[in-house]
Protein backbone atom coordinates (compact mmCIF):
# COMPACT_ATOMS: atom_id res chain seq x y z
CA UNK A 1 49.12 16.62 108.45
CA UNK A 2 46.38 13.85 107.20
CA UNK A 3 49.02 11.63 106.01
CA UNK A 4 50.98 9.15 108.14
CA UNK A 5 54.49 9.00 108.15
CA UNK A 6 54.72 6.11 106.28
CA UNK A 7 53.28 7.86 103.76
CA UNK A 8 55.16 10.92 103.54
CA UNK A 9 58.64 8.79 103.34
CA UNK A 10 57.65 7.52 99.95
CA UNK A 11 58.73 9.01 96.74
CA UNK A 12 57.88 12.49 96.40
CA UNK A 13 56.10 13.85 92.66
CA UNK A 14 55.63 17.57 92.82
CA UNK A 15 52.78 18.94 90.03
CA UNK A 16 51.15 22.69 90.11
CA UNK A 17 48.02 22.81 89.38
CA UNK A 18 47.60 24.48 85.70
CA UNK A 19 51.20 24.07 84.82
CA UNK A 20 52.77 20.77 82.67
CA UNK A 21 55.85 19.45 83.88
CA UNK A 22 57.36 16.51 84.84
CA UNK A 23 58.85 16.35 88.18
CA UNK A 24 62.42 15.05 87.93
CA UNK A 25 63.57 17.13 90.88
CA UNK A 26 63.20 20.66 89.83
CA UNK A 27 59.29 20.67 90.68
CA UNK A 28 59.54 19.75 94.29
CA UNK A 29 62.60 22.03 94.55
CA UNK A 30 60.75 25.12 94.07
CA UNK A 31 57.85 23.55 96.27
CA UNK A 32 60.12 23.11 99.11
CA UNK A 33 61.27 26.77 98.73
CA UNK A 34 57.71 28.39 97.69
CA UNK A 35 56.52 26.15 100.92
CA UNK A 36 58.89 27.57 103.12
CA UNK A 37 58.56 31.06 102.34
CA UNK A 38 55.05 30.72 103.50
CA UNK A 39 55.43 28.72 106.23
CA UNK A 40 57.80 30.96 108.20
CA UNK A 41 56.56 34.19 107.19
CA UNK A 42 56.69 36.16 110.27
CA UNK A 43 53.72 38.35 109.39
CA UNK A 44 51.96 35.52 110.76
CA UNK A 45 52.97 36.23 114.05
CA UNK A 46 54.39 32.32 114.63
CA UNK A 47 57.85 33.63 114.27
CA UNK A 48 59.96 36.21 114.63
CA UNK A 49 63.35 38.12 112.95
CA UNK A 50 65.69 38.91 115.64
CA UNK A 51 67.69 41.57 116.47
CA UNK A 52 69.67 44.31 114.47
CA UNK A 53 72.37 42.27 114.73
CA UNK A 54 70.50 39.13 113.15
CA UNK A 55 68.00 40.78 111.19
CA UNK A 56 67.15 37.27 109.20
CA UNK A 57 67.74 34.88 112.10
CA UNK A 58 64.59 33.29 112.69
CA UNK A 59 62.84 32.72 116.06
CA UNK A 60 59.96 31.66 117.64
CA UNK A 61 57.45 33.84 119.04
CA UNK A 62 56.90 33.82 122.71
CA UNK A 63 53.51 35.13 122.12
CA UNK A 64 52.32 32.44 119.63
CA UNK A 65 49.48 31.29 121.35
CA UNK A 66 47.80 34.83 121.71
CA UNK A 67 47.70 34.71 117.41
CA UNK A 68 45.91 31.24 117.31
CA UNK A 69 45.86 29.50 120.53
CA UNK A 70 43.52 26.86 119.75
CA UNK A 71 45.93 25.83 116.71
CA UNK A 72 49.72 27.42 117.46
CA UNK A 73 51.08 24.00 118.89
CA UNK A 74 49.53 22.06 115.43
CA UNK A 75 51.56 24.11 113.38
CA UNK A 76 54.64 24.18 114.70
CA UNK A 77 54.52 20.12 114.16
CA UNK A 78 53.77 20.73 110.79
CA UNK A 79 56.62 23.53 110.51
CA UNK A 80 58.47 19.86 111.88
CA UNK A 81 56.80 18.33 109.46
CA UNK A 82 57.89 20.25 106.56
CA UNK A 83 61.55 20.47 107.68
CA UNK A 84 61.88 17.00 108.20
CA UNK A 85 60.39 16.26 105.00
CA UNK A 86 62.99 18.74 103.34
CA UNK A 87 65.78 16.74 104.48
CA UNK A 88 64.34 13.09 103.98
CA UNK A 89 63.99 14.37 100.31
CA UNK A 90 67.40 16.17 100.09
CA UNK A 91 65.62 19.57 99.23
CA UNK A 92 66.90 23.06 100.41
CA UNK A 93 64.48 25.50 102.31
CA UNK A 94 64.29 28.98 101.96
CA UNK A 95 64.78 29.58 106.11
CA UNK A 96 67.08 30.86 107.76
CA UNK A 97 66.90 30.32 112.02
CA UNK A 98 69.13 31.32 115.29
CA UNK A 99 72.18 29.74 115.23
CA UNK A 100 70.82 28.69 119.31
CA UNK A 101 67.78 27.48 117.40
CA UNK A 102 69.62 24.45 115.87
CA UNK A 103 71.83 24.06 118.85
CA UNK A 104 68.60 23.35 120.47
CA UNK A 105 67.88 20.54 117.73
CA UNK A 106 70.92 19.28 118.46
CA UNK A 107 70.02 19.37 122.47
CA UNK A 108 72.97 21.37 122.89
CA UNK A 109 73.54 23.18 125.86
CA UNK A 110 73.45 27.58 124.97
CA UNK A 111 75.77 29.40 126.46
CA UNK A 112 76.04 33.19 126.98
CA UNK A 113 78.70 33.45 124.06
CA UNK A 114 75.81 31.92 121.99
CA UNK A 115 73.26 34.67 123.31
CA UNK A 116 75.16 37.18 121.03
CA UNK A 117 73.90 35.72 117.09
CA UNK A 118 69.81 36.53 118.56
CA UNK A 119 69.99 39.18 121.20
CA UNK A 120 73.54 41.30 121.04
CA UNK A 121 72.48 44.19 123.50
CA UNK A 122 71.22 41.86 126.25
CA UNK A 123 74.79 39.96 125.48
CA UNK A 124 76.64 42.88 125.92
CA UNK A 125 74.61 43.87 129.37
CA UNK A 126 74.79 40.20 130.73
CA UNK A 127 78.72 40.07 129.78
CA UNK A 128 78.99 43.41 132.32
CA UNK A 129 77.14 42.47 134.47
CA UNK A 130 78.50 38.96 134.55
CA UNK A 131 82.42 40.60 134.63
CA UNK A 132 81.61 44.00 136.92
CA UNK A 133 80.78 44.46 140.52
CA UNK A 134 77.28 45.12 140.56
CA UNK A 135 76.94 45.54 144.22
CA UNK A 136 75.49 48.95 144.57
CA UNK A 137 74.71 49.25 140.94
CA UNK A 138 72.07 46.96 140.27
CA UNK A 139 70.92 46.74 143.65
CA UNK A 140 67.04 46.60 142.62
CA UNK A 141 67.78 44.06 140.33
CA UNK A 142 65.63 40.65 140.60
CA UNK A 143 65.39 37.41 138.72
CA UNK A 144 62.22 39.49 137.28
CA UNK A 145 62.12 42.08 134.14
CA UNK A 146 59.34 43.66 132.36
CA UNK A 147 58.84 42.45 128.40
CA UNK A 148 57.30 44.13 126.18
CA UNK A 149 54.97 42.04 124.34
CA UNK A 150 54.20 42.01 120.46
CA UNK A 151 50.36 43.61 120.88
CA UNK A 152 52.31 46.59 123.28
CA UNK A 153 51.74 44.98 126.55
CA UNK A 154 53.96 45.45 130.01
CA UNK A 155 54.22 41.83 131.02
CA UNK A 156 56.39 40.95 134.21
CA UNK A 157 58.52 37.65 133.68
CA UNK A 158 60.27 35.53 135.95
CA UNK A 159 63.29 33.84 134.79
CA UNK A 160 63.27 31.22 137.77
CA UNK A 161 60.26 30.19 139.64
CA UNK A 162 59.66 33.18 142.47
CA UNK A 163 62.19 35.44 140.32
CA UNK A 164 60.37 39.05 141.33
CA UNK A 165 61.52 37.88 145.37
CA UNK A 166 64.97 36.83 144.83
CA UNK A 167 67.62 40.13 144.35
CA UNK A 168 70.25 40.03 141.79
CA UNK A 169 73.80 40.33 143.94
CA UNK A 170 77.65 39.30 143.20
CA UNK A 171 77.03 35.63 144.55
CA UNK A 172 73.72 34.87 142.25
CA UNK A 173 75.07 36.80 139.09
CA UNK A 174 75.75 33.68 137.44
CA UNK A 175 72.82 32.06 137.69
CA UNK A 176 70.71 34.82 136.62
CA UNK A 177 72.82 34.69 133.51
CA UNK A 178 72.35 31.15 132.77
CA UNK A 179 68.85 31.45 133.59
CA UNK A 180 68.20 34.61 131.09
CA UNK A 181 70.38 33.24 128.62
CA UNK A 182 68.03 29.48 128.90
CA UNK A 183 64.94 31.77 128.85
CA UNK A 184 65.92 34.47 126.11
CA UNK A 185 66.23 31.33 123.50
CA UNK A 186 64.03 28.90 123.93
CA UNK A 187 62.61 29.67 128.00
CA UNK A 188 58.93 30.49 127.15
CA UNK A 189 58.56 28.89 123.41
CA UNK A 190 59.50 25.77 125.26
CA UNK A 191 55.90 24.14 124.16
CA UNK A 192 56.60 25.65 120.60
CA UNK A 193 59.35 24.05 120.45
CA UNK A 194 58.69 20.62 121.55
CA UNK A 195 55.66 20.35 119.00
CA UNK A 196 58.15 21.36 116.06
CA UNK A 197 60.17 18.15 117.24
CA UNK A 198 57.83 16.10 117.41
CA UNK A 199 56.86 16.59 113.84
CA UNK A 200 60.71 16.16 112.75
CA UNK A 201 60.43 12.83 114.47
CA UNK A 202 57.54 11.45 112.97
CA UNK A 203 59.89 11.53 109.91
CA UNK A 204 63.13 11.76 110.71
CA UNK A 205 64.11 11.53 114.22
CA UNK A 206 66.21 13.64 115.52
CA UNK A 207 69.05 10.99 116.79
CA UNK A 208 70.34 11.30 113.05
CA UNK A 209 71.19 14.66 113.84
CA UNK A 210 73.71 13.94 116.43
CA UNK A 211 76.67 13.25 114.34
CA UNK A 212 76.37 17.36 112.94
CA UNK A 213 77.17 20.40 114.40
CA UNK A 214 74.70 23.44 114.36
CA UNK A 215 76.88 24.84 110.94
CA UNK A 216 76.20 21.96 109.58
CA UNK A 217 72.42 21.13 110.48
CA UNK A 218 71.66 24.38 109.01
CA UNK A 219 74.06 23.50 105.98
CA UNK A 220 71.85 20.55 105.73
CA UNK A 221 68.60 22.21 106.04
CA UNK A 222 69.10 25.47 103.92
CA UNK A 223 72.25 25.24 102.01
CA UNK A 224 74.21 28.42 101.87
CA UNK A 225 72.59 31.77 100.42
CA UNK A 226 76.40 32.78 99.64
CA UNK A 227 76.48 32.52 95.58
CA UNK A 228 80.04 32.60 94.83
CA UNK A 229 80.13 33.22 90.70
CA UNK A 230 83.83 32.04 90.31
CA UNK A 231 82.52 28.87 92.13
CA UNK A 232 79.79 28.58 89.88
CA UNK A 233 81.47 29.43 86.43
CA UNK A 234 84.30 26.60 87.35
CA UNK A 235 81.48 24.05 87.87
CA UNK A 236 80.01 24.66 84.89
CA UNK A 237 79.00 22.45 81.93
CA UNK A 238 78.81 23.68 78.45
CA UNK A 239 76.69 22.07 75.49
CA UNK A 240 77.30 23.56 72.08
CA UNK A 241 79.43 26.21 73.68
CA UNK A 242 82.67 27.10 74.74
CA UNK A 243 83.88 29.44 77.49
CA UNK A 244 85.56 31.54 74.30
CA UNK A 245 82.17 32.83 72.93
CA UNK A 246 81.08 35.71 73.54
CA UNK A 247 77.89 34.68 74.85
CA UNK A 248 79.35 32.42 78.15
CA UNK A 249 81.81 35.74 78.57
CA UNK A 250 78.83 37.99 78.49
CA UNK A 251 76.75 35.46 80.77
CA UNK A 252 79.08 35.51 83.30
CA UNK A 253 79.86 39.25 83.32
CA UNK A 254 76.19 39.99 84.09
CA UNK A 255 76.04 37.69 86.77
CA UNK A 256 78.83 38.98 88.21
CA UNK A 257 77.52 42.63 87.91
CA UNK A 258 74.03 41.28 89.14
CA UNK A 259 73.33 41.83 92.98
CA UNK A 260 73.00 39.15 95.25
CA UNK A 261 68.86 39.06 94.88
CA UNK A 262 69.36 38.60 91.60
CA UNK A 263 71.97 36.15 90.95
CA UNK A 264 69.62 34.07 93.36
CA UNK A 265 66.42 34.84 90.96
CA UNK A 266 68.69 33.48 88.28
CA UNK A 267 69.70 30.37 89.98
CA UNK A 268 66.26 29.59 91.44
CA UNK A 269 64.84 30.04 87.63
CA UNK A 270 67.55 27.55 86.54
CA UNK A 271 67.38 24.82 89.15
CA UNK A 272 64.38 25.30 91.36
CA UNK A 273 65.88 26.70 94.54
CA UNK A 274 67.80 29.79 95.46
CA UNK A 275 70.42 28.39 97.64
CA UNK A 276 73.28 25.66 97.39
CA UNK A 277 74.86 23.07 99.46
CA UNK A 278 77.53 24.32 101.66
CA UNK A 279 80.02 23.08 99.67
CA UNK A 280 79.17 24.79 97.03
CA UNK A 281 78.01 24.12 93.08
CA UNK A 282 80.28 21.29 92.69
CA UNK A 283 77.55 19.53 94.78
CA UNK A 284 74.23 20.57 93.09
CA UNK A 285 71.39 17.87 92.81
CA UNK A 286 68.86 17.35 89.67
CA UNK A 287 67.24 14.64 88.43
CA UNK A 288 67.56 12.58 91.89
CA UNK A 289 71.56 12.46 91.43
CA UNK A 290 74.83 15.39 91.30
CA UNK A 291 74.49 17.63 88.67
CA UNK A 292 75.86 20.43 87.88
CA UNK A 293 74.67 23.60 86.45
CA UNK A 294 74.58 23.91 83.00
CA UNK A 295 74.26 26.21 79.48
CA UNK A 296 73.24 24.83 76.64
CA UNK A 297 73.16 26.86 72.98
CA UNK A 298 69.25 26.59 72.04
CA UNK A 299 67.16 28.66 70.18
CA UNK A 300 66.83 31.49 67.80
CA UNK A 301 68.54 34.79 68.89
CA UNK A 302 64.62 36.63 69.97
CA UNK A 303 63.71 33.73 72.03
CA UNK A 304 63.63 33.88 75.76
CA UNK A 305 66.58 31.55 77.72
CA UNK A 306 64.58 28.51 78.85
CA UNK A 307 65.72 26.70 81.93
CA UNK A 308 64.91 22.99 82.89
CA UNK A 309 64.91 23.41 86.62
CA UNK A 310 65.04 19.01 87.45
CA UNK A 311 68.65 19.01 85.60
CA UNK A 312 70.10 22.70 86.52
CA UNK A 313 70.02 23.43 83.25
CA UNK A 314 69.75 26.89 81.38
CA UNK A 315 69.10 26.78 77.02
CA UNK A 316 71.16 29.97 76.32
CA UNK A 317 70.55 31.38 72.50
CA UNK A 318 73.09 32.93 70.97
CA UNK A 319 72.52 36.35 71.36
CA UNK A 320 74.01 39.15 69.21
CA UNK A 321 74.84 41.61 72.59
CA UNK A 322 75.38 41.70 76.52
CA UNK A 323 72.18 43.91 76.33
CA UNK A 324 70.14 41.72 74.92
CA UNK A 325 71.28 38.59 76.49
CA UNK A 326 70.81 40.36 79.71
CA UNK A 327 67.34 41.83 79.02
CA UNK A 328 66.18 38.52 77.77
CA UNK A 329 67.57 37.06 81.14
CA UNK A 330 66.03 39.54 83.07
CA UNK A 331 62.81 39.27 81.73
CA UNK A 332 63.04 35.41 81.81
């Protein structure tokens, strides 16, 4: 946040403190994603997970400003910041957010059929009430409901300004939907919101965006978490191997026995992050350019695999067994 952003558009060189390593892409890759992890951890009450239904869809938290309030606004521009600074340097972040929260990037107008990816039982009770006669139903219904807030408290909200004096009947239905489906995603994080642009702006403004949809923004942003291992194996480079030894055979059996955590473990060890671009591995980055993954016969049979996260690459020995090539994997 001390640097301008001039400065921050310049080349980026990633080095850990303690660690040697030249950073030819791999470095800032895992930065990005070790940086992100942090930054939208929701145990710091900034953001939120939403519903069942989109258990990993990040939101913002209403109640923000009650868990710093003298700082809250400053980093959500740096959350901006970050995100912008992802994307200027074509690096992938660990985050995954409401599909209405890039629509909102994207100034995108949300719709009710939208409301259903963050909050799917308030969809399904605005879509009755929105297709039912609620005239003697809902009768002390107002533009007004009681919210729970994340320290436990009862808090009355209006949706629309004087909500608690205005009834809910067949003529207004549709405007109370619109205006709980507005407030539900972004009403009251409005402020939270606008600070996290303005920190994508400094660096890359947000006009650039326009040509995407929200799929793609988020492609853009965080890849795709989706690790298809017949994708992977057919854009795959071998150096002193062939797919006929048994080593590439075993290689790719354990990855496909692996469970999604762990095939991502293996790819983040190998390349620096632990998702892909949307298209998939045919479009992998190292070393500033494409690359794609690779596995490359080094080393004596009781060495670890060694990977060389700026180039995607993994140095394979050649092990004697799919136990041993897995353990050794494993415990790389």
């Amino acid at each position: 946040m001390a640097k301008t952003p001039a400065m921050l558009r310049k080349l980026l060189v990633v080095k850990f403190h303690g660690e040697d390593g030249d950073d030819a892409g791999g470095l800032s890759k895992e930065f990005f994603f070790l940086l992100s992890q942090e930054l939208f951890n929701p145990e710091y009450g900034l953001f939120l997970r939403g519903t069942e239904a989109s258990n990993y869809n990040l939101q913002i938290n209403a109640d923000s400003g009650t868990v710093d309030p003298e700082h809250h606004l400053q980093h959500f521009k740096l959350f901006g910041r970050c995100v912008a600074l992802s994307i200027f340097h074509h690096r992938l972040i660990d985050v995954q957010f409401a599909p209405t929260f890039y629509q909102a990037m994207l100034g995108q107008k949300i719709t009710l059929g939208d409301l259903k990816a963050v909050d799917e039982p308030l969809w399904k009770s605005l879509t009755w009430t929105l297709n039912n006669d609620i005239e003697g139903v809902l009768d002390d219904e107002t533009f007004s409901y009681i919210e729970e807030s994340m320290f436990g408290e009862q808090i009355a909200i209006d949706i629309v300004p004087g909500g608690s004096r205005i009834s809910l009947t067949n003529a207004n239905k549709s405007r109370y939907v619109d205006a709980m489906v507005e407030h539900k995603t972004l009403g009251r994080t409005k402020d939270q919101f606008k600070s996290f642009m303005d920190g994508i702006d400094e660096i890359v403004h947000r006009d650039h965006f326009t040509v995407f949809s929200a799929s793609e923004l988020e492609a853009l942003i965080s890849g795709s978490s989706q690790l298809d291992v017949a994708d992977w194996r057919k854009h795959t480079e071998l150096e002193n191997y062939t797919v006929h030894d048994p080593q590439i055979k075993w290689l790719w059996t354990v990855v496909e026995n692996w469970d999604d955590a762990m095939r991502s473990r293996f790819l983040q060890f190998a390349t620096g992050a632990a998702r892909i671009p949307l298209t998939g591995f045919r479009d992998l980055r190292g070393g500033g350019e494409s690359r794609l993954f690779k596995v490359t016969r080094v080393g004596a049979p009781t060495a670890l695999p060694a990977a060389h996260s700026c180039f995607n690459r993994v140095d394979l020995p050649p092990y004697t067994s799919m136990a041993i090539l897995e353990q050794k994997l494993t415990m790389a």
